[in-house]
Structures are given as structure tokens and as C-alpha cells.
N, C-alpha and C. Protein backbone atom coordinates (compact mmCIF):
# COMPACT_ATOMS: atom_id res chain seq x y z
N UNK A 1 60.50 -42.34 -18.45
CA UNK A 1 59.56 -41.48 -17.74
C UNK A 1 58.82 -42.30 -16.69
N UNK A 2 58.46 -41.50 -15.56
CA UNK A 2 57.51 -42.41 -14.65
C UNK A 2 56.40 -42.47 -15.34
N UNK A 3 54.95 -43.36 -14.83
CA UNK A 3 54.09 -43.27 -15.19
C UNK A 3 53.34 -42.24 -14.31
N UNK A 4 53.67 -41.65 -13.84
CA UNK A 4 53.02 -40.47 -13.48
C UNK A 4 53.14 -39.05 -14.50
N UNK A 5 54.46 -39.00 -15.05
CA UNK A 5 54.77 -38.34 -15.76
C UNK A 5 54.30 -38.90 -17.63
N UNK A 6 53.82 -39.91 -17.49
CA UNK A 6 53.28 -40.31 -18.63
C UNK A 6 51.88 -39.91 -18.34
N UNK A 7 51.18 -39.93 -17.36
CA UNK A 7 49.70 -39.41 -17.58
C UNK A 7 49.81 -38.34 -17.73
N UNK A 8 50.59 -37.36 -17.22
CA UNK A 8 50.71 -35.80 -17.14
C UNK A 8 50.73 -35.27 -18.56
N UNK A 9 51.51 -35.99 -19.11
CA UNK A 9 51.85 -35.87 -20.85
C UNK A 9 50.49 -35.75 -21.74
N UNK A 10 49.90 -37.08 -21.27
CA UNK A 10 48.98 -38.00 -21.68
C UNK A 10 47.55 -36.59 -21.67
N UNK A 11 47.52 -36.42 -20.64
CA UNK A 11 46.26 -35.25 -20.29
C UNK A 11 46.84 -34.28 -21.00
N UNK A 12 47.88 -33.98 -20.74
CA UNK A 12 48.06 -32.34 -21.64
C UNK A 12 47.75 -32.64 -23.09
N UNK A 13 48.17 -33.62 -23.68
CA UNK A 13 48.01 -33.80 -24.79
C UNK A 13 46.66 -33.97 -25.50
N UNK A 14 45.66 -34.54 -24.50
CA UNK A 14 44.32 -34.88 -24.74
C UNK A 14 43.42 -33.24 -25.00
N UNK A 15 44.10 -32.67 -24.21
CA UNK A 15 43.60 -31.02 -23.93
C UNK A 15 44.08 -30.26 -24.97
N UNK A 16 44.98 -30.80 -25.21
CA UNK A 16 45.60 -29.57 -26.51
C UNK A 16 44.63 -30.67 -27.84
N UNK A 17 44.67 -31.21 -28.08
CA UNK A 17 43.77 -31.96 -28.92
C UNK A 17 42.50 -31.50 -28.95
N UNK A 18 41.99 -31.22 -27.81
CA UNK A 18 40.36 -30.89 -27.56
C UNK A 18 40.78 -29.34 -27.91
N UNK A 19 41.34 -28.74 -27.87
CA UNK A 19 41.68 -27.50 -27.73
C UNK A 19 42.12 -26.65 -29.27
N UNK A 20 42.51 -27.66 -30.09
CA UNK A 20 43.05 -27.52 -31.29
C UNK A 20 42.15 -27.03 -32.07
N UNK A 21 42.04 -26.01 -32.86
CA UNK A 21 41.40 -25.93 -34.38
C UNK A 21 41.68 -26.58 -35.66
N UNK A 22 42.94 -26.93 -34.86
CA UNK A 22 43.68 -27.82 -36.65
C UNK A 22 43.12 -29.25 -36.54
N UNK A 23 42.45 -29.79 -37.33
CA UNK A 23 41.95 -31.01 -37.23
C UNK A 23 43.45 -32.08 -37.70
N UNK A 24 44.08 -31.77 -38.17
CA UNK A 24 45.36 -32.46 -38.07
C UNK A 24 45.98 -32.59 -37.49
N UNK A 25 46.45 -31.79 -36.17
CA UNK A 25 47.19 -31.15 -35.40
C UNK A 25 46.47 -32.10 -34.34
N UNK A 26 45.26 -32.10 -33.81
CA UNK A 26 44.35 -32.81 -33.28
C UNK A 26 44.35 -34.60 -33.27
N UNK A 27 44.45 -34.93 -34.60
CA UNK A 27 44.73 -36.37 -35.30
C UNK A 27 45.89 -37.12 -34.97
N UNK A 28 46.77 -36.17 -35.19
CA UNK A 28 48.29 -36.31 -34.78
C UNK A 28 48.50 -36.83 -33.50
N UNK A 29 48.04 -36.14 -32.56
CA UNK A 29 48.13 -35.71 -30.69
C UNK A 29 47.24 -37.11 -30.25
N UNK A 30 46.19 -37.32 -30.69
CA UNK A 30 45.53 -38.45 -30.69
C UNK A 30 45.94 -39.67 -30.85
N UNK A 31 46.32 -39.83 -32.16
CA UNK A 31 47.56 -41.30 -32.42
C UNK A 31 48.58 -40.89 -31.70
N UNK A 32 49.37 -40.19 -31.18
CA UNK A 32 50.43 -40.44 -30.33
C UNK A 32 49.70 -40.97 -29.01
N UNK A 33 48.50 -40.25 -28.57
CA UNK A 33 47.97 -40.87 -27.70
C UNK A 33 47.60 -42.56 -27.29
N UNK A 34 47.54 -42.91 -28.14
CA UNK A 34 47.14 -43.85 -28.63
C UNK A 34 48.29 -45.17 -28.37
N UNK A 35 49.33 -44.54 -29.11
CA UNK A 35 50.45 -45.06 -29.00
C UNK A 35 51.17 -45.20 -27.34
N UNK A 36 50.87 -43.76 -26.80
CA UNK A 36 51.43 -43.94 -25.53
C UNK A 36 50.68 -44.79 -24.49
N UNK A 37 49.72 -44.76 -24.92
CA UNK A 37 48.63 -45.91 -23.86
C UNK A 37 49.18 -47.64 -24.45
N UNK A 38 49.78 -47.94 -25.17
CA UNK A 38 49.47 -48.85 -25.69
C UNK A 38 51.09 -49.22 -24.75
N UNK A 39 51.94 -48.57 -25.01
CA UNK A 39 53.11 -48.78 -23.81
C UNK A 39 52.72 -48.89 -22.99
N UNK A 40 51.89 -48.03 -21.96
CA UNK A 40 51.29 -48.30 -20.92
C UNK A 40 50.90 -49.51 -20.32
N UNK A 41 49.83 -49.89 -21.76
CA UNK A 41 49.43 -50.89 -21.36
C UNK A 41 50.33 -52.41 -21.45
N UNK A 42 51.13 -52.15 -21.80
CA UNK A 42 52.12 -53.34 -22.15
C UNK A 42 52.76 -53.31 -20.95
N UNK A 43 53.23 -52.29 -20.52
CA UNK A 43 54.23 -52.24 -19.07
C UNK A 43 53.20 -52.49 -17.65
N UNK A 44 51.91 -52.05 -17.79
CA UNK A 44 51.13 -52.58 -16.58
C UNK A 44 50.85 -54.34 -16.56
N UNK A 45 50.74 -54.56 -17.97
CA UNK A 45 50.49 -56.11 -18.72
C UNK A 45 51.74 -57.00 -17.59
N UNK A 46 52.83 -56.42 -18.21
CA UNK A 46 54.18 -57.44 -17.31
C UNK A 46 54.34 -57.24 -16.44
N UNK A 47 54.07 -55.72 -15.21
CA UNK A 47 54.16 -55.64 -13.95
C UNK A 47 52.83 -56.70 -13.47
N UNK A 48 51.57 -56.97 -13.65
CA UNK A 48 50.58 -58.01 -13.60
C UNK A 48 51.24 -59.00 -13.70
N UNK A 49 51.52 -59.25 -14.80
CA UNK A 49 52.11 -61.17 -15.06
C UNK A 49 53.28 -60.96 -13.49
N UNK A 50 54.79 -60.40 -13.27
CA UNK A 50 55.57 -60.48 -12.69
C UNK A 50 54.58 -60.61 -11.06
N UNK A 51 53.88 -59.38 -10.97
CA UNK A 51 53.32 -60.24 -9.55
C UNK A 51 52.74 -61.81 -9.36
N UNK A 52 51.97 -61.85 -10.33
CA UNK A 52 51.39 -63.00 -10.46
C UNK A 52 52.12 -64.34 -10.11
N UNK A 53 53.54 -64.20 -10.64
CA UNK A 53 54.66 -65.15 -10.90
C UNK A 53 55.29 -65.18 -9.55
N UNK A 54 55.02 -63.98 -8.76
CA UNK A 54 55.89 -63.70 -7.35
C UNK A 54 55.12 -64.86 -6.43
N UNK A 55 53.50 -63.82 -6.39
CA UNK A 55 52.83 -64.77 -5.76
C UNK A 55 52.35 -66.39 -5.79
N UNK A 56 52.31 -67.05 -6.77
CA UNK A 56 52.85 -68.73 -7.22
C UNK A 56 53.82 -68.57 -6.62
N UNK A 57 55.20 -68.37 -6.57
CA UNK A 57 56.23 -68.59 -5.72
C UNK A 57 56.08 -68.68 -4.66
N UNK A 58 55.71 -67.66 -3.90
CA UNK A 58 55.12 -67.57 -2.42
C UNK A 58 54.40 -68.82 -2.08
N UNK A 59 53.30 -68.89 -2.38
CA UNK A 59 52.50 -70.04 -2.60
C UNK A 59 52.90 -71.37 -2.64
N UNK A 60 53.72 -71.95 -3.42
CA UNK A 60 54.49 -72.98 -3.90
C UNK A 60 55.02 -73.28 -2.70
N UNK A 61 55.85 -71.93 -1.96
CA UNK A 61 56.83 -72.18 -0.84
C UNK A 61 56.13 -72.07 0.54
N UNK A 62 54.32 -71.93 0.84
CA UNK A 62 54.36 -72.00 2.11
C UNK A 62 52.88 -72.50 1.79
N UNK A 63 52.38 -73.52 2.24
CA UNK A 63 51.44 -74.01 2.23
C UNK A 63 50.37 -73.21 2.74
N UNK A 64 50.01 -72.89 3.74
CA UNK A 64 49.04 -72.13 4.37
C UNK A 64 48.85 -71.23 3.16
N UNK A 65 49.95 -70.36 2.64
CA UNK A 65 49.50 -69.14 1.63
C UNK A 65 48.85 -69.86 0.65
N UNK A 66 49.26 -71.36 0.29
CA UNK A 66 48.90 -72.20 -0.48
C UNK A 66 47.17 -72.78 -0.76
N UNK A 67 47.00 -72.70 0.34
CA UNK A 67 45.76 -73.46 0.81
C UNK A 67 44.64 -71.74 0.88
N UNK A 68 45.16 -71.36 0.87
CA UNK A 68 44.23 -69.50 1.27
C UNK A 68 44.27 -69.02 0.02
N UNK A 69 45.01 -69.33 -0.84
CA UNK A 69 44.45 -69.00 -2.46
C UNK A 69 43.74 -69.85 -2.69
N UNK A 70 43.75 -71.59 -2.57
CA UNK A 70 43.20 -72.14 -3.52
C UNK A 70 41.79 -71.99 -2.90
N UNK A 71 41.61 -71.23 -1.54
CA UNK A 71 40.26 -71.05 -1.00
C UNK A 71 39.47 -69.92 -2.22
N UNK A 72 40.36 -68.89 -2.04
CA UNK A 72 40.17 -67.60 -2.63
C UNK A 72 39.72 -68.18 -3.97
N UNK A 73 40.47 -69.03 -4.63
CA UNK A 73 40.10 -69.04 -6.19
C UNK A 73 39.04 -70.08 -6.58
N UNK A 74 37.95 -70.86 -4.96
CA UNK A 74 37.08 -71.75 -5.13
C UNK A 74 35.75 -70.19 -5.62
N UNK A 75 35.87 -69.15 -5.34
CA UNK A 75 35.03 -68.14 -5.66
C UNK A 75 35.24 -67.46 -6.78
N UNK A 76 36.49 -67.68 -7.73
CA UNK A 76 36.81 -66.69 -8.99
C UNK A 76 36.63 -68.30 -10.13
N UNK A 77 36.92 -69.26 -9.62
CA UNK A 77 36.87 -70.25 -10.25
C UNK A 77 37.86 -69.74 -11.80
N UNK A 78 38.43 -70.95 -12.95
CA UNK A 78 38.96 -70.61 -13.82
C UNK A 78 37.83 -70.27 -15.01
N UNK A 79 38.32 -68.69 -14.65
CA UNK A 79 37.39 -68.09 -16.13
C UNK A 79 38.17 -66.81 -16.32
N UNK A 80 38.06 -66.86 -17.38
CA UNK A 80 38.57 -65.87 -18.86
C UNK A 80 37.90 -64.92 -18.92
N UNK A 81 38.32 -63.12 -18.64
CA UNK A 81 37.49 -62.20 -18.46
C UNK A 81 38.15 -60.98 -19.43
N UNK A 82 37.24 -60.37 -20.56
CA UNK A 82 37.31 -59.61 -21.22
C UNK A 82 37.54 -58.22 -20.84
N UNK A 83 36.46 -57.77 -19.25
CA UNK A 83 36.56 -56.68 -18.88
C UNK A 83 36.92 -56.79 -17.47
N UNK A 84 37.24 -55.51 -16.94
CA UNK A 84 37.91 -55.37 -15.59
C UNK A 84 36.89 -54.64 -14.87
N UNK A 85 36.17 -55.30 -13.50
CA UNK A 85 35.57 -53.85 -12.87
C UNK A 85 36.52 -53.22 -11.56
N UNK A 86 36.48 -52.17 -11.18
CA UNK A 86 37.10 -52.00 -10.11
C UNK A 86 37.09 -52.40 -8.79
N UNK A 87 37.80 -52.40 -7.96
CA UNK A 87 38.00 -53.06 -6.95
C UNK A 87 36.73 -52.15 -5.50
């Protein structure tokens, strides 16, 4: 499925959940939810790493791009971040 067609899923499913009287039925739709985000998040995880890996390449191979990250990353410096804000 695309991931477009995985959010589409994703929302209907959240709605029929909110929508449900069956508290099981509800529970159910939820852990699948759950589950499908968790693919998600694994497949956005390695499309991240794979750019990441592109750009080091790039980098590696042309100095200037070389020298304009290591500018860029005198401001992010190496640190370990729990949460994401948006861009």
C-alpha cells in the first residue's frame, strides 16, 4: 500500500473506533492501529537512515557540500534528541 493509502485506512479506522459502541470492536481497531503505525514508523525510520547515508556520500565526494554541512552541524552540534519539532 502507499502511505497515503495507509493513512486513509488509518483515519477510517480511528473513526469507526470513535464511532463504535462495541468496546471490543473499538479495542480491536485500535491495536491494529497501533500496529499499523508501528510499520509506518519503521519504514519512515529506513527511508531517514537511507537519506542520511545518500547525503555522507555526497559529502564524502565533494568537498564544498563537505565543508557546508560541517558548517551546518557547528549549530546542531552532536546531540541525541528524544523529540522532533517541526520544521
Amino acid at each position: 500500500m502507499k502511505l497515503s493509502e495507509i493513512k486513509q485506512s488509518v483515519t477510517v479506522a480511528l473513526m469507526t473506533s470513535i464511532a463504535s459502541e462495541s468496546e471490543e470492536k473499538s479495542s480491536a481497531l485500535l491495536q491494529e492501529v497501533e500496529k499499523q503505525c508501528e510499520v509506518v514508523a519503521n519504514y519512515l525510520g529506513e527511508q531517514f537512515m537511507k537519506e542520511c547515508m545518500a547525503e555522507a556520500q555526497q559529502c564524502l565526494e565533494d568537498p564544498k557540500r563537505f565543508d557546508q554541512s560541517m558548517e551546518k552541524f557547528k549549530d546542531v552540534g552532536p546531540r541525541f534528541s528524544t523529540e522532533i519539532e517541526e520544521e
